[in-house]
Every structure is written in structure tokens, then in C-alpha cells.
N, C-alpha and C. Protein backbone atom coordinates (compact mmCIF):
# COMPACT_ATOMS: atom_id res chain seq x y z
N UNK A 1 14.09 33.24 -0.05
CA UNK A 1 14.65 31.93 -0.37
C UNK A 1 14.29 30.95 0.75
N UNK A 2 14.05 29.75 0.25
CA UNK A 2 12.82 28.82 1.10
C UNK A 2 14.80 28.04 1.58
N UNK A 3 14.79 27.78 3.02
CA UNK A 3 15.85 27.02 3.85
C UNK A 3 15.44 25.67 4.54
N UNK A 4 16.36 25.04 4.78
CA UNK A 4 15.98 23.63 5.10
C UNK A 4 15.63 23.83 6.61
N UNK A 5 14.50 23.36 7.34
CA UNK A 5 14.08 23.45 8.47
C UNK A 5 14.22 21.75 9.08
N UNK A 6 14.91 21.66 9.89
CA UNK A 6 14.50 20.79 11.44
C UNK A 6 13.58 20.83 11.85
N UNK A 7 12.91 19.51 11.78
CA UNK A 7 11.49 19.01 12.55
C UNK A 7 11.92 18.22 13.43
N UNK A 8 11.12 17.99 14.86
CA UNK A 8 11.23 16.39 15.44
C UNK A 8 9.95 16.11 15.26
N UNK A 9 10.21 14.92 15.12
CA UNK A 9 9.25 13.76 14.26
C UNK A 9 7.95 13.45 16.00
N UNK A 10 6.89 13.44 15.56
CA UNK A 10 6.09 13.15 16.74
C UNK A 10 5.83 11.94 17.55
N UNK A 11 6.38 10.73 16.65
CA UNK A 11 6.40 9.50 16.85
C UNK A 11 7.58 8.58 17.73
N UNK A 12 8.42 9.09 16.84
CA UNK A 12 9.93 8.73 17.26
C UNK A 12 11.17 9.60 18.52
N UNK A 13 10.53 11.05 17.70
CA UNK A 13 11.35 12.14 18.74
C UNK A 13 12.79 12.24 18.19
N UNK A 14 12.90 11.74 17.08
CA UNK A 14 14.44 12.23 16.22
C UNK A 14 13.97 13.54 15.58
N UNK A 15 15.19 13.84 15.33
CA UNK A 15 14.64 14.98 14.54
C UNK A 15 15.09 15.07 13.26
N UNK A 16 14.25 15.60 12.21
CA UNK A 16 14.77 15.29 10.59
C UNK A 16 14.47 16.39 9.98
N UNK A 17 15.08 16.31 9.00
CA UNK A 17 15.25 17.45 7.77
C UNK A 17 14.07 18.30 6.76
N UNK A 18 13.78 19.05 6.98
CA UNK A 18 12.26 19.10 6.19
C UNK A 18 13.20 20.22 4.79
N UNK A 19 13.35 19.36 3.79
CA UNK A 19 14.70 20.24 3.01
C UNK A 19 13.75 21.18 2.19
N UNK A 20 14.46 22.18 1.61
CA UNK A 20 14.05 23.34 0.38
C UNK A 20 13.24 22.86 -0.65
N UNK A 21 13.68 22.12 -0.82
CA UNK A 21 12.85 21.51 -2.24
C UNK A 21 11.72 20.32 -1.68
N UNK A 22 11.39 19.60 -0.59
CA UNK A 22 10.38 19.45 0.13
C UNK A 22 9.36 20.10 0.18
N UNK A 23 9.81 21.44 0.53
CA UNK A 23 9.03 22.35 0.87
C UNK A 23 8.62 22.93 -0.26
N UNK A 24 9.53 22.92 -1.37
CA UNK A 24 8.99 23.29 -2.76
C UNK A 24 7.52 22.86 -3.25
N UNK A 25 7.94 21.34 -3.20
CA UNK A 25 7.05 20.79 -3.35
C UNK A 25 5.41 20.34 -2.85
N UNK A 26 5.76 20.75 -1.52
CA UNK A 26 4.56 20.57 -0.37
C UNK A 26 3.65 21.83 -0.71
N UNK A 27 4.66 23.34 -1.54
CA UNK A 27 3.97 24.55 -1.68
C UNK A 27 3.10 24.33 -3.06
N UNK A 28 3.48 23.70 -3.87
CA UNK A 28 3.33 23.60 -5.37
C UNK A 28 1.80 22.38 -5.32
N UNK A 29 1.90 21.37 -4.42
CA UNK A 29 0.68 20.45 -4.39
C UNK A 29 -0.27 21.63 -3.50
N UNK A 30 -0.07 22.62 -2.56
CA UNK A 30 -1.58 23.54 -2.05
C UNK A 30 -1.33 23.09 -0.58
N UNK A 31 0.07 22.06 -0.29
CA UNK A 31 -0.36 21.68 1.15
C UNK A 31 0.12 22.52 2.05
N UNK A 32 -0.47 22.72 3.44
CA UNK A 32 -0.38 24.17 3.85
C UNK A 32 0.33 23.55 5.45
N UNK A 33 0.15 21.88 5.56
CA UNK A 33 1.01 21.39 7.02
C UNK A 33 2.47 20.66 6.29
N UNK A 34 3.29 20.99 7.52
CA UNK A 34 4.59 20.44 7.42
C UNK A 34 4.63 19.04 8.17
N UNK A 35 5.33 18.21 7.56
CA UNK A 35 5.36 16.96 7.88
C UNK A 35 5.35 17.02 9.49
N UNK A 36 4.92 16.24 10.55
CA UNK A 36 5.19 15.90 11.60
C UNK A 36 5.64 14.43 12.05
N UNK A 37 5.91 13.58 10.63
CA UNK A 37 6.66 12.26 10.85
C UNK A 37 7.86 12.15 10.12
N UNK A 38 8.84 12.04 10.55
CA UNK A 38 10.52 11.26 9.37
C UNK A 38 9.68 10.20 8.85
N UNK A 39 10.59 10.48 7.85
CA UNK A 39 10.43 9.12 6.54
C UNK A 39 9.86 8.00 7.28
N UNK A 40 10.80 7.22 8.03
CA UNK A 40 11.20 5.76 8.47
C UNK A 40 9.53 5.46 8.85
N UNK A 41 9.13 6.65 10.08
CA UNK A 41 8.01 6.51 10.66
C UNK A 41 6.93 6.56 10.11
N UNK A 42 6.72 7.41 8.28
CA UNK A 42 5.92 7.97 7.90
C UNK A 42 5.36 6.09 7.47
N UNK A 43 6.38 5.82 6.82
CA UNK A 43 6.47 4.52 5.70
C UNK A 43 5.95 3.36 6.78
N UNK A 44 6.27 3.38 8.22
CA UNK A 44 6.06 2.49 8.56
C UNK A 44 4.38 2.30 9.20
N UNK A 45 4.22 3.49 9.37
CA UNK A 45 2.42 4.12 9.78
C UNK A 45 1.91 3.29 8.19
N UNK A 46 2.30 3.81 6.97
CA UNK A 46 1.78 3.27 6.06
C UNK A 46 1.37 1.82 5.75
N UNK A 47 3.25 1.31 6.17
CA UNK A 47 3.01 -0.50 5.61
C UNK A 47 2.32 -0.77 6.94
N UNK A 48 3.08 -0.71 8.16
CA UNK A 48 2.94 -1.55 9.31
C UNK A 48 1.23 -2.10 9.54
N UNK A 49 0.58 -0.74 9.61
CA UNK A 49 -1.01 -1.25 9.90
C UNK A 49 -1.40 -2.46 9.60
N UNK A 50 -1.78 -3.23 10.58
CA UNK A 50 -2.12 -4.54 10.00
C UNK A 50 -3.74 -4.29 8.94
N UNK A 51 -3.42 -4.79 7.96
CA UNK A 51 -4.41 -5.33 7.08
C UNK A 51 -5.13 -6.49 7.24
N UNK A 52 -6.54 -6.53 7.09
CA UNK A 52 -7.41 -7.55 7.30
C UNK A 52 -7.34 -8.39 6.69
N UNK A 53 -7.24 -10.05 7.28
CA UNK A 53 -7.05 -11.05 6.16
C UNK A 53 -8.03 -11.60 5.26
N UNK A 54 -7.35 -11.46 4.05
CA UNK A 54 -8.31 -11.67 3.06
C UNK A 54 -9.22 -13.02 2.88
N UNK A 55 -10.78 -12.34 2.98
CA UNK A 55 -11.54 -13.81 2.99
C UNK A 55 -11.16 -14.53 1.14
N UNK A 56 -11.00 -15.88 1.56
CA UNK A 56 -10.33 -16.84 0.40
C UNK A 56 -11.89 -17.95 0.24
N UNK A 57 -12.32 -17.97 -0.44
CA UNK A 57 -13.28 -19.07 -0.89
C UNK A 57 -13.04 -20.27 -2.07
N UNK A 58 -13.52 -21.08 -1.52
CA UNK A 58 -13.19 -22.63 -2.22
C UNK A 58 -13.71 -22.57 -3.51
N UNK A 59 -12.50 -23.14 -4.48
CA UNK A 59 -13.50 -23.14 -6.56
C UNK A 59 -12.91 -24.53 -6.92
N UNK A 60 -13.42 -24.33 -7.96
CA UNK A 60 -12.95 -25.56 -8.71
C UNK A 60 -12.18 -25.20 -10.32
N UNK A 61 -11.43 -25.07 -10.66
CA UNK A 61 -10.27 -25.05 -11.93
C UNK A 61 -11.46 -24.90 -12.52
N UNK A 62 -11.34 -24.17 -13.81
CA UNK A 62 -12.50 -24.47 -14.94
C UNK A 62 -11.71 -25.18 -16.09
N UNK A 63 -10.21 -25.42 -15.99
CA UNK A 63 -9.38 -25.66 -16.41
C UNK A 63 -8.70 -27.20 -16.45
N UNK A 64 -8.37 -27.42 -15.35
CA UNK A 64 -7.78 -28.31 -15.00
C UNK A 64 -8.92 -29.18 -13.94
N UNK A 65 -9.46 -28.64 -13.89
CA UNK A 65 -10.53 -29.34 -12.34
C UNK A 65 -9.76 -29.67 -10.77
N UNK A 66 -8.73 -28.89 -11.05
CA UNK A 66 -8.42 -28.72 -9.57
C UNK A 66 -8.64 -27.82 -8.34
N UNK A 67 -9.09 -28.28 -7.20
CA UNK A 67 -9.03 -27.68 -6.13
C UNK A 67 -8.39 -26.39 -5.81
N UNK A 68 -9.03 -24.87 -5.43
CA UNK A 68 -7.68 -23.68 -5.25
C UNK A 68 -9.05 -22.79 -4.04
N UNK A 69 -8.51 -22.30 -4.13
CA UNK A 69 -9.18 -20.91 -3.01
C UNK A 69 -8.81 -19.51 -4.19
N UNK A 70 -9.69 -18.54 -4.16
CA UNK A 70 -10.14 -17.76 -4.58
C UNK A 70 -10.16 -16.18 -3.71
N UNK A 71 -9.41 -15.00 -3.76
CA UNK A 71 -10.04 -14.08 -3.49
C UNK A 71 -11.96 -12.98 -3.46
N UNK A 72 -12.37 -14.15 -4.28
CA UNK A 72 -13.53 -13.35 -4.12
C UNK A 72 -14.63 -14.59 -4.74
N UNK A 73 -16.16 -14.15 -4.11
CA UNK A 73 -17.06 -15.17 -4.43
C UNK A 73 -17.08 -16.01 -5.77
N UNK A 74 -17.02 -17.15 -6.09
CA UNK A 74 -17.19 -17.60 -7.42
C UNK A 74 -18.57 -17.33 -7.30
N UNK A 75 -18.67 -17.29 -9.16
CA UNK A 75 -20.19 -17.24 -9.72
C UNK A 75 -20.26 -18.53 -10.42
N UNK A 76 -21.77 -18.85 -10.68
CA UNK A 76 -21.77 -19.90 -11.42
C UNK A 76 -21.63 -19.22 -13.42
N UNK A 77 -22.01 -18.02 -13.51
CA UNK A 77 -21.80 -17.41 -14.78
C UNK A 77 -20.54 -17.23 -15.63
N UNK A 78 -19.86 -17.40 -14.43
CA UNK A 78 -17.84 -16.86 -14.84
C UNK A 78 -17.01 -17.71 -14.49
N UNK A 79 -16.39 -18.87 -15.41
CA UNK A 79 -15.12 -19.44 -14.72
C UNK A 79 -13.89 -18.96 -13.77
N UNK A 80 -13.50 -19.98 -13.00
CA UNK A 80 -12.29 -19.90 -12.08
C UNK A 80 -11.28 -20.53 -12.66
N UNK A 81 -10.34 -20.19 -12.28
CA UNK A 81 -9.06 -21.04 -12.93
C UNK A 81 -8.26 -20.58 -11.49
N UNK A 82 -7.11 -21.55 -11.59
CA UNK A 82 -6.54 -21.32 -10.22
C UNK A 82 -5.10 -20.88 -10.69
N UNK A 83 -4.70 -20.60 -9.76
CA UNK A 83 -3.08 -20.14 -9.92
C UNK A 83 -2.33 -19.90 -11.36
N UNK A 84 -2.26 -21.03 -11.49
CA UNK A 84 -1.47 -21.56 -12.78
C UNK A 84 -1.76 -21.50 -14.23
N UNK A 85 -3.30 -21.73 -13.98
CA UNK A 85 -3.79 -21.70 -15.11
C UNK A 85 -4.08 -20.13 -15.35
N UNK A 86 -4.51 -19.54 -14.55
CA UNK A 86 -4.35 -18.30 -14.49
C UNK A 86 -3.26 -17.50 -15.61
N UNK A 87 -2.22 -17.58 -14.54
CA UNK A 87 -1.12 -17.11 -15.22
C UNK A 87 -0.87 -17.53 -16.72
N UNK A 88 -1.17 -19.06 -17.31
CA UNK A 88 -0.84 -19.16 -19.08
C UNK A 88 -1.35 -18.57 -19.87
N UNK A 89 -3.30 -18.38 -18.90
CA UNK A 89 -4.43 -17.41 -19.94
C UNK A 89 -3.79 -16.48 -19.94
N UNK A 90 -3.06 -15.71 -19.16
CA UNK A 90 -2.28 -14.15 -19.30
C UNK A 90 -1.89 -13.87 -20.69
């Protein structure tokens, strides 16, 4: 019978719960390491990393003919629509 094991976390140095059914589950996906981060730390390794800011390029509405910035290159083959208009074509 699989028991709840105490880890300390490598990051923080608390120590947390690695429960039965964790472990159930960690056996059932093939994974063969036990966590070495708590939650808090795991989630925050995840969000925290800063992400690169997204290059924004200048369009023109195909819609409205207004001014917007764009996540990715306009083409001359494919309309832009900005924000708003966006969202009504939805």
C-alpha cells in the first residue's frame, strides 16, 4: 500500500506532501521522479518566467480603416481587422 511521503521542496526548503494518490498517478503516467518542487513553487517556475514581449506590427482595419497593431506580419493577400471588428466577425 502506496503512503503519503514528505518531500522538502528544493527551491523554497518547506516541506510538502507527496500524497498516495499523487503517487498513483505519477505511477500510472510511467513517471519514475518524485516531485522536487511544492505546488506554490512548481506554478510559479511555470507562470513567473518572464516571457518575451510580443513583437506588435502596424495595420490598417480592412473594416473600418482604422489604425491597430497586430500580433503578427500583415500580408497584402489577407485582411486585418482590429480589435473590435474582430470580435463581431466572430
Amino acid at each position: 500500500m502506496i503512503q503519503d511521503k514528505t518531500i522538502v521542496c528544493k527551491d523554497c526548503g518547506e516541506s510538502f506532501v507527496f500524497t498516495a494518490s499523487e503517487q498513483e498517478f505519477y505511477a500510472e503516467k510511467g513517471f519514475t521522479n518524485e516531485p522536487t518542487r511544492c505546488k506554490s513553487c512548481r506554478n510559479a517556475r511555470k507562470n513567473g518566467g518572464r516571457q518575451p514581449e510580443r513583437q506588435m506590427y502596424p495595420a490598417v482595419c480592412a473594416s473600418c480603416g482604422k489604425h491597430c497593431q497586430v500580433p503578427f506580419q500583415p500580408r497584402d493577400d489577407r485582411p486585418v481587422f482590429c480589435s473590435e471588428c474582430f470580435s463581431t466577425k466572430r
